[in-house]
Protein backbone atom coordinates (compact mmCIF):
# COMPACT_ATOMS: atom_id res chain seq x y z
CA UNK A 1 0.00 0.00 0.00
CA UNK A 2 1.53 3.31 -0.74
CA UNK A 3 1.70 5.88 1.58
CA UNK A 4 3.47 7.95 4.44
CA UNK A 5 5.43 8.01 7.22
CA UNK A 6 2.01 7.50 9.01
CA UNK A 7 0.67 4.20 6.62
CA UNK A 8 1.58 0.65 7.18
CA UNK A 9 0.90 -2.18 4.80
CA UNK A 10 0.25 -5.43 5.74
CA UNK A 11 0.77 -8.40 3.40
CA UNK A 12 -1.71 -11.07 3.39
CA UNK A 13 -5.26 -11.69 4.65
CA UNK A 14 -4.06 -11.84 8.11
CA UNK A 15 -7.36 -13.06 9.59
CA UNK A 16 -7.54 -16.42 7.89
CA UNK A 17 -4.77 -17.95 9.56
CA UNK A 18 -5.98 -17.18 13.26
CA UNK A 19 -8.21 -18.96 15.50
CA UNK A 20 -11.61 -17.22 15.03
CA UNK A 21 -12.20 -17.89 18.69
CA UNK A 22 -9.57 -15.97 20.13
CA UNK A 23 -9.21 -13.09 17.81
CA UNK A 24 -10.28 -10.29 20.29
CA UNK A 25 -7.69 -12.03 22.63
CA UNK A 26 -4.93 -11.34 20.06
CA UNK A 27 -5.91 -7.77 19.76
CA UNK A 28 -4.81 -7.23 23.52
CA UNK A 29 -1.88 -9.22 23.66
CA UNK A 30 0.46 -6.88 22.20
CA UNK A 31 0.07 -4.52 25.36
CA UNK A 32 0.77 -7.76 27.63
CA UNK A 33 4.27 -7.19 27.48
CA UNK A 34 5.58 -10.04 29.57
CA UNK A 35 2.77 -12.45 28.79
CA UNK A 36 1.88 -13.28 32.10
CA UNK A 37 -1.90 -13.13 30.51
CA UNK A 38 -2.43 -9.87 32.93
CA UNK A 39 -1.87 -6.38 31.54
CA UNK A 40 -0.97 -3.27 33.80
CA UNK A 41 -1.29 0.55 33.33
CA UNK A 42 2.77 0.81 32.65
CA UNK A 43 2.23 -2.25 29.96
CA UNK A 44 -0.48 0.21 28.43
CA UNK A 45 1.54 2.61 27.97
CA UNK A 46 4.53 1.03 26.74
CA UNK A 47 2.39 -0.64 23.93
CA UNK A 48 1.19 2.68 23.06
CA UNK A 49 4.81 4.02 22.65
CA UNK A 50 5.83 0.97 20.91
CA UNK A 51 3.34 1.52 17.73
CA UNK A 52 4.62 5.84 17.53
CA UNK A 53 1.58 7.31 20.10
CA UNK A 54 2.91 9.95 22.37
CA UNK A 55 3.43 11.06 25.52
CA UNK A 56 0.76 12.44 26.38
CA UNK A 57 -1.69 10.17 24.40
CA UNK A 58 0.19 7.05 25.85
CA UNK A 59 -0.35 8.17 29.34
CA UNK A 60 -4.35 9.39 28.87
CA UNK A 61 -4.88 5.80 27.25
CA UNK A 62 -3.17 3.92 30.06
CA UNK A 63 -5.30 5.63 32.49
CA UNK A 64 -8.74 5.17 30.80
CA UNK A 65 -8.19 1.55 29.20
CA UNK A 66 -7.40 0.03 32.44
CA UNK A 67 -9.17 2.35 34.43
CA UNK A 68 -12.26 1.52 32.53
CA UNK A 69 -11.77 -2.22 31.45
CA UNK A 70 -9.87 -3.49 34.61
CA UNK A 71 -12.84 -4.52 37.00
CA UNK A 72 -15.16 -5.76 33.71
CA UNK A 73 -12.32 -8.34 33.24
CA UNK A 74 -12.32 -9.25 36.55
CA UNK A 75 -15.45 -10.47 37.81
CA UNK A 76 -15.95 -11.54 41.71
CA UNK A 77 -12.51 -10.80 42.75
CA UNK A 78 -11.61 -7.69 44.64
CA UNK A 79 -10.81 -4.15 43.57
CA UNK A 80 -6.46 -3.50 42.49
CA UNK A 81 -5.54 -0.36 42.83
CA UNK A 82 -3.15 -1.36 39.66
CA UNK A 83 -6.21 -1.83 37.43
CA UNK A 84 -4.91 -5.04 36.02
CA UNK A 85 -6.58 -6.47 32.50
CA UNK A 86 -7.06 -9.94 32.14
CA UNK A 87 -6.76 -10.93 29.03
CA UNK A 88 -8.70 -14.32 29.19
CA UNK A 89 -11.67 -11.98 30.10
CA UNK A 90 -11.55 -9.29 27.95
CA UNK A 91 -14.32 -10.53 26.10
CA UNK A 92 -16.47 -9.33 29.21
CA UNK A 93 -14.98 -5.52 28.66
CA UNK A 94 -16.70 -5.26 24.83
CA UNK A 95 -17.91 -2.24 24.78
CA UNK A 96 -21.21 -0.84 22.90
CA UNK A 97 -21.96 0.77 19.96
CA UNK A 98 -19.60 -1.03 17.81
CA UNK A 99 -18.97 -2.14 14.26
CA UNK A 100 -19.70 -5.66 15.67
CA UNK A 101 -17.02 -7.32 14.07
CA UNK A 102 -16.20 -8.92 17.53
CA UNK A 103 -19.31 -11.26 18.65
CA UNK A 104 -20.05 -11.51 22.43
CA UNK A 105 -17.50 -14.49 23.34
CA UNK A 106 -14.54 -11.90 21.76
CA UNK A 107 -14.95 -14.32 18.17
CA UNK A 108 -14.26 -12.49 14.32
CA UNK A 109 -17.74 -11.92 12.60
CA UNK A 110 -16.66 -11.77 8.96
CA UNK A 111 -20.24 -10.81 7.71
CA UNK A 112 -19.98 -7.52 9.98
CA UNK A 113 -16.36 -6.47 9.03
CA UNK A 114 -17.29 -6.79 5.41
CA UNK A 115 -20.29 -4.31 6.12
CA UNK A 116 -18.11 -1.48 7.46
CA UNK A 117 -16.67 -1.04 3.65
CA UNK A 118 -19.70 -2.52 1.62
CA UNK A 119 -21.94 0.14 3.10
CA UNK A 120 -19.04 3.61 4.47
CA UNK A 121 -16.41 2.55 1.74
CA UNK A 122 -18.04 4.75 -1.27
CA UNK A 123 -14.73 6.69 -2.52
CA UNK A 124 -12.44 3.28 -2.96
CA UNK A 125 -14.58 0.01 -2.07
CA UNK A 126 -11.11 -1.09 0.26
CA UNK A 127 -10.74 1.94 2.22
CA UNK A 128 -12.26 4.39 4.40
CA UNK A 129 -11.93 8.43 4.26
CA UNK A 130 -12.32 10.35 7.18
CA UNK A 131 -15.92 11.13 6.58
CA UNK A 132 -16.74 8.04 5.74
CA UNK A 133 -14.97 6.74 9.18
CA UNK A 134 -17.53 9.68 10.63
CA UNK A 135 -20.65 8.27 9.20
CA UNK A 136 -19.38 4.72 10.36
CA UNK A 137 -19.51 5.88 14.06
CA UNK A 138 -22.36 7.81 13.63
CA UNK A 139 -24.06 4.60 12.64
CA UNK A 140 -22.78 2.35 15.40
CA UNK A 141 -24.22 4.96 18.08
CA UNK A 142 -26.83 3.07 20.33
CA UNK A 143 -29.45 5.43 21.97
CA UNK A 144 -27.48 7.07 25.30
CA UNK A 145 -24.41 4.81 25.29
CA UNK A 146 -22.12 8.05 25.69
CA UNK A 147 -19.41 5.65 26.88
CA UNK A 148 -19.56 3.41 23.84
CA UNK A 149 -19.56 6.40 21.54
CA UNK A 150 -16.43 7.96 23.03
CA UNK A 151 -14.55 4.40 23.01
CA UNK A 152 -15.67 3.41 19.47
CA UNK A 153 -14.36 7.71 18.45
CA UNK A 154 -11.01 7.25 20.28
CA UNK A 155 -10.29 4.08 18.98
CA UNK A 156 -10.96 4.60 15.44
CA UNK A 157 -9.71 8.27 15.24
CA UNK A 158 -6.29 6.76 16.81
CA UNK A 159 -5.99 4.04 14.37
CA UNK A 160 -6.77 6.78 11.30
CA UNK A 161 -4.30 9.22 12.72
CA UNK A 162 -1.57 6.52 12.90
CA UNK A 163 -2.39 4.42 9.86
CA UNK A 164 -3.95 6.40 6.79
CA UNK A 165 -2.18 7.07 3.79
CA UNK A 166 -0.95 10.32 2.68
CA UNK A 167 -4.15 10.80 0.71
CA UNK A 168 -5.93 10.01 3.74
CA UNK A 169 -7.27 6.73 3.33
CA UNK A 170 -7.60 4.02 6.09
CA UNK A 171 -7.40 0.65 3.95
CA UNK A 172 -8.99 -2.93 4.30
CA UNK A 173 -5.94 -4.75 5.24
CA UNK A 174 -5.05 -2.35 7.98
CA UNK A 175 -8.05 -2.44 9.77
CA UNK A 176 -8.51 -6.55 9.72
CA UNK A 177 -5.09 -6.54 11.08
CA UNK A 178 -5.70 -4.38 14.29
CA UNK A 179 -8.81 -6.55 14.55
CA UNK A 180 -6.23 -9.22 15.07
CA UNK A 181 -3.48 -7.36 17.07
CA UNK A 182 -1.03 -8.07 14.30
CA UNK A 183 -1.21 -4.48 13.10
CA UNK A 184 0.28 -3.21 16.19
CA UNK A 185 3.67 -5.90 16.10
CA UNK A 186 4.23 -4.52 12.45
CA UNK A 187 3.86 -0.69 13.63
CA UNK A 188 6.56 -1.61 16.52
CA UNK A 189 8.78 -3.01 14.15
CA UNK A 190 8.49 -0.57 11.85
CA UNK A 191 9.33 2.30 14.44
CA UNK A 192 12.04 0.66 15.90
CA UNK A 193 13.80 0.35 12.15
CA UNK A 194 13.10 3.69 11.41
CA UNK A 195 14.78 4.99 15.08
CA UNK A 196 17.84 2.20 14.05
CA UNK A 197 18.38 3.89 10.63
CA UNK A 198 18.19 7.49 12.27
CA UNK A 199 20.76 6.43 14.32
CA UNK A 200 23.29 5.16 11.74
CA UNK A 201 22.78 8.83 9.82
CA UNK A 202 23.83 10.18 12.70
CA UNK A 203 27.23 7.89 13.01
CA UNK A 204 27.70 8.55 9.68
CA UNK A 205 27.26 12.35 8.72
CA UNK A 206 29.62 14.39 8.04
CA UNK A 207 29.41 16.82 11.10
CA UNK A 208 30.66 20.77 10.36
CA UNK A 209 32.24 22.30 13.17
CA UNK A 210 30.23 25.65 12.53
CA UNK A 211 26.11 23.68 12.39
CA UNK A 212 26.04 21.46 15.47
CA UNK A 213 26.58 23.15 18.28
CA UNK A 214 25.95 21.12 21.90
CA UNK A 215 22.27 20.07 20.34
CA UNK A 216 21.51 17.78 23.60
CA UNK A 217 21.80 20.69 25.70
CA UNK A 218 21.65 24.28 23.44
CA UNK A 219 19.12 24.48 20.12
CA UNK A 220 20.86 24.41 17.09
CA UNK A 221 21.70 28.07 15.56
CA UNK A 222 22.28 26.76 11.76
CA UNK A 223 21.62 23.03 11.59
CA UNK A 224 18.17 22.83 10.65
CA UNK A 225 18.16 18.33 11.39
CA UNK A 226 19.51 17.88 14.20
CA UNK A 227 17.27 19.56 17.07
CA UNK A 228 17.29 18.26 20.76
CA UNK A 229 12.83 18.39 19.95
CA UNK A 230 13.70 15.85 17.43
CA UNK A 231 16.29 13.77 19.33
CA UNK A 232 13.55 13.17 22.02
CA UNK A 233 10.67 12.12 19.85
CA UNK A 234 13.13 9.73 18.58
CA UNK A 235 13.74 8.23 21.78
CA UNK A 236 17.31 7.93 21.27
CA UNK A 237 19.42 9.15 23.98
CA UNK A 238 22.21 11.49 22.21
CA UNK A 239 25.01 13.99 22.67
CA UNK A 240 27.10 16.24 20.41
CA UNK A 241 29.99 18.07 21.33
CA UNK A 242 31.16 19.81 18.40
CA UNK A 243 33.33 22.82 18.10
CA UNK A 244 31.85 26.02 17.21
CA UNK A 245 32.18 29.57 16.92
CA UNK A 246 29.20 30.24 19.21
CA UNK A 247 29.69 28.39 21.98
CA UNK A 248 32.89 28.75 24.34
CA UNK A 249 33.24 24.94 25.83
CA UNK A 250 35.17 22.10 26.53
CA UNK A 251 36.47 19.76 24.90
CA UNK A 252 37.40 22.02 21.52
CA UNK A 253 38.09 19.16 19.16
CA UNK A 254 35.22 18.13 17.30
CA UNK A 255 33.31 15.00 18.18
CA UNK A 256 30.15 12.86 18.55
CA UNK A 257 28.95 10.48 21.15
CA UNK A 258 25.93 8.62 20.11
CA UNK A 259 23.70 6.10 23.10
CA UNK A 260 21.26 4.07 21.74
């Protein structure tokens, strides 16, 4: 599928090859990081960092997923104040107003997935725009189930934002593979190779002792890459001590220290 740095394709049907009656299962267990079956707040968050979500996203999602789905997955045991998930259970935390793709045991309802695009895919019959994503939710909405409404908007406006191509199409593969969970171990990949290339640009550019100046600890006067804003979205843990004309420090030979 082409695209940008926000699209993802995935080869293959995906779904075919999975146990129908665990597929809502494998949509969680990307975010159990150890695989202990149980998933925790910090787990949350890490598996939103993993597929390119933010900070600040990461941590609101952390709070609100287990917040909301941690007792529903627990039933007759007492209250955690660590909001565990258990995945066996997550079944019980389905939420309404839904495309109904998932059944009530957590099981892959081909018949409804092929709905979403045979009746919101009018632009390109394998692919959603973002009004047509609008008229999907709209249609999902049961009568006063504000709390399904706002799960079924966050979740599909954060897999658009992360996942449509740069003419702003969310495609058919994509969205059986989050159905799945295998969407989300292709996004990690893919972020950590991009991060892993960064990196070797940075071993490997020729530096100028007059347009890097300190960038881990002072912004950049002339060098227009290289920014300590950039460094940080990156996740990669630099420093650059480079001579310069603006900046009166220690050690005056150029260099470059890279952590990864």
């Amino acid at each position: 599928m082409a695209g940008d740095s926000n699209s993802f394709s995935i080869g293959g049907s995906g779904m075919e090859n999975h146990d129908e009656t665990n597929v809502l299962q494998k949509h969680v267990m990307f975010f159990d990081r150890n695989n202990d079956g149980i998933i925790y707040p910090s787990e949350t968050f890490q598996g939103f960092r993993e597929i390119g979500c933010g900070l600040l996203l990461s941590s609101v999602a952390a709070v609100f997923i287990n917040l909301g789905l941690s007792g529903k997955t627990r039933p007759g045991k007492p209250f955690s104040i660590h909001f565990p998930i258990e995945v066996k259970n997550i079944h019980m935390a389905k939420h309404g107003s839904d495309s109904g793709v998932y059944d009530k045991e957590g099981r892959f309802v081909p018949s409804k997935f092929e709905e979403i695009f045979s009746k919101h895919a009018h632009t390109r019959p394998n692919a959603l725009t973002s009004d047509e994503l609008k008229s999907l939710l709209k249609s999902n909405r049961e009568p006063k189930d504000y709390g399904g409404w706002l799960a079924g908007f966050t979740e599909w406006k954060i897999l658009y934002s992360l996942c449509k191509d740069k003419e702003g199409l969310l495609h058919k593969d994509i969205v059986r593979a989050v159905y799945d969970g295998s969407l989300f171990e292709r996004m990690a990949k893919e972020k950590a190779s991009k991060k892993q290339n960064f990196a070797k640009m940075l071993l490997y550019q020729p530096w100028k002792a007059d347009e890097v100046i300190y960038c881990d600890n002072i912004p950049c006067t002339t060098c227009t890459l290289f920014t300590n804003r950039v460094v940080k979205q990156l996740g990669i843990a630099c420093t650059i001590i480079v001579e310069s004309q603006n900046v009166k420090k220690e050690p005056k030979s150029s260099a470059v220290a890279l952590e990864i």
